[in-house]
Protein backbone atom coordinates (compact mmCIF):
# COMPACT_ATOMS: atom_id res chain seq x y z
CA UNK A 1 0.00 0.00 0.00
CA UNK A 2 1.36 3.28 -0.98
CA UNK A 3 1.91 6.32 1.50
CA UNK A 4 -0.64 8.35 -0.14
CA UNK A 5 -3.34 5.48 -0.24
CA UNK A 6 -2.53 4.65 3.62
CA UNK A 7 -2.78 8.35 4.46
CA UNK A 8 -6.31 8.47 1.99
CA UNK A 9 -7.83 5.12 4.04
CA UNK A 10 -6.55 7.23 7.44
CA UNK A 11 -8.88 10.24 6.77
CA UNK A 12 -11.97 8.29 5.23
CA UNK A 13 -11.74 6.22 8.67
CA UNK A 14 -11.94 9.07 10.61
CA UNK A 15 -14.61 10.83 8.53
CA UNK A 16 -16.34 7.81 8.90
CA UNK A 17 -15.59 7.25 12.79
CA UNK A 18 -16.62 10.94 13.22
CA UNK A 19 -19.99 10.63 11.32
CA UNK A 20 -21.25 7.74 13.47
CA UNK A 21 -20.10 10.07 16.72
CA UNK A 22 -21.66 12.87 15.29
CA UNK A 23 -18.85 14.91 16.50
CA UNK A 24 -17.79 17.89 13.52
CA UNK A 25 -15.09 17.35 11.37
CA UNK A 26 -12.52 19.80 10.73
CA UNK A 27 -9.95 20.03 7.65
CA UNK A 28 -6.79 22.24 8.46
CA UNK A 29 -4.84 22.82 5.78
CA UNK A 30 -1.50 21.49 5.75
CA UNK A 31 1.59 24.21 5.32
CA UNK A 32 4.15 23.78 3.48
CA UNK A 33 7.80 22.90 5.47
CA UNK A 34 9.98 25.76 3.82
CA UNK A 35 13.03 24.99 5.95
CA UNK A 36 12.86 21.41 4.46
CA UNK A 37 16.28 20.04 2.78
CA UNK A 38 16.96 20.59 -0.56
CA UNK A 39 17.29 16.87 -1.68
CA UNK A 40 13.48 16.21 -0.32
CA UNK A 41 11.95 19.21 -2.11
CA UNK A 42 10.81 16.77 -4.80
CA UNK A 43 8.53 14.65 -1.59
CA UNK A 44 6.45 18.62 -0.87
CA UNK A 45 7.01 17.93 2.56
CA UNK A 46 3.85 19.91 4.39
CA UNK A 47 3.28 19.87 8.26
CA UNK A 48 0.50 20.39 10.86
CA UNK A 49 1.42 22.10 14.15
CA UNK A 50 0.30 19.75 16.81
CA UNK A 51 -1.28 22.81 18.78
CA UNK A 52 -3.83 23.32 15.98
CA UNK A 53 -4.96 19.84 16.14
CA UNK A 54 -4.73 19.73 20.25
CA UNK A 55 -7.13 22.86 20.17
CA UNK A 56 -9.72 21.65 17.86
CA UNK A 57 -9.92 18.17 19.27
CA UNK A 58 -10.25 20.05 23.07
CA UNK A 59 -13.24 21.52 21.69
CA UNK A 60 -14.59 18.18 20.71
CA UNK A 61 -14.26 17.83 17.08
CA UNK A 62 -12.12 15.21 14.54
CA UNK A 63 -9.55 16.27 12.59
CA UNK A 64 -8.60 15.40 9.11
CA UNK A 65 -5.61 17.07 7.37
CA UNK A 66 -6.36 18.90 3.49
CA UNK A 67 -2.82 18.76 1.84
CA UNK A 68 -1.48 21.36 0.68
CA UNK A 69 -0.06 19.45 -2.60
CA UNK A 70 -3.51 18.46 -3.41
CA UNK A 71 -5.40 18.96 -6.99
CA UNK A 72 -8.68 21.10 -7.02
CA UNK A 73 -10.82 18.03 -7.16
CA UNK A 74 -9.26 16.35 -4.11
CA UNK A 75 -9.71 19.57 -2.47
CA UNK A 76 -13.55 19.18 -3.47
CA UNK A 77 -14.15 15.88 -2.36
CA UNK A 78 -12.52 17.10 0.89
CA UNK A 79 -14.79 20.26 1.29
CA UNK A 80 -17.93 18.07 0.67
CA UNK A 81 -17.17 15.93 4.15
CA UNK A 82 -15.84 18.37 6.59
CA UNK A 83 -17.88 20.99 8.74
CA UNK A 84 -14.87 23.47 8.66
CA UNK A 85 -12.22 24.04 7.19
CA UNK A 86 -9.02 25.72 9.70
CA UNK A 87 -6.28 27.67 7.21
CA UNK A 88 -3.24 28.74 9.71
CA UNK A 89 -1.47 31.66 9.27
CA UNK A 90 1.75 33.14 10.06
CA UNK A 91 4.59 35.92 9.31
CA UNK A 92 3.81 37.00 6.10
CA UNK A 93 6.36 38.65 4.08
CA UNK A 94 6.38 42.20 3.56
């Protein structure tokens, strides 16, 4: 089984797990690791700070990650089975 299938069966099992819970599902948008070596740019190596996650499942909700390196249809697929979506932010650049 490949990495992105594994990772694909992950969030449908917790989509599903949250649906019979009834507990809302939130996607937060992965960001992308800039600091990441050179010779693993090719992998888009994309991250989650673990205090997002700790904060929205505190308040009682799942949470299923939305890559970053996703196409517009996953992305849609996505939207269609999640109550919310979380986008982080950060420094932006001036």
């Amino acid at each position: 089984m490949t990495q992105f299938a594994f990772v694909s069966f992950a969030i449908l099992a917790t989509v599903a797990l949250a649906v019979v819970q009834q507990s809302p599902i939130i996607g937060i948008y992965t960001q992308i690791d800039e600091y990441d070596e050179p010779s693993t740019k090719d992998m888009l190596s994309t991250y989650i700070s673990a205090a997002y996650v700790k904060y929205i499942e505190m308040s009682g909700a799942q949470v299923v990650p939305i890559f970053a390196f996703s196409n517009s249809s996953e992305i849609e697929v996505m939207l269609r089975k999640v109550n919310g979506i979380l986008f982080t932010g950060g420094a932006g650049e001036d």
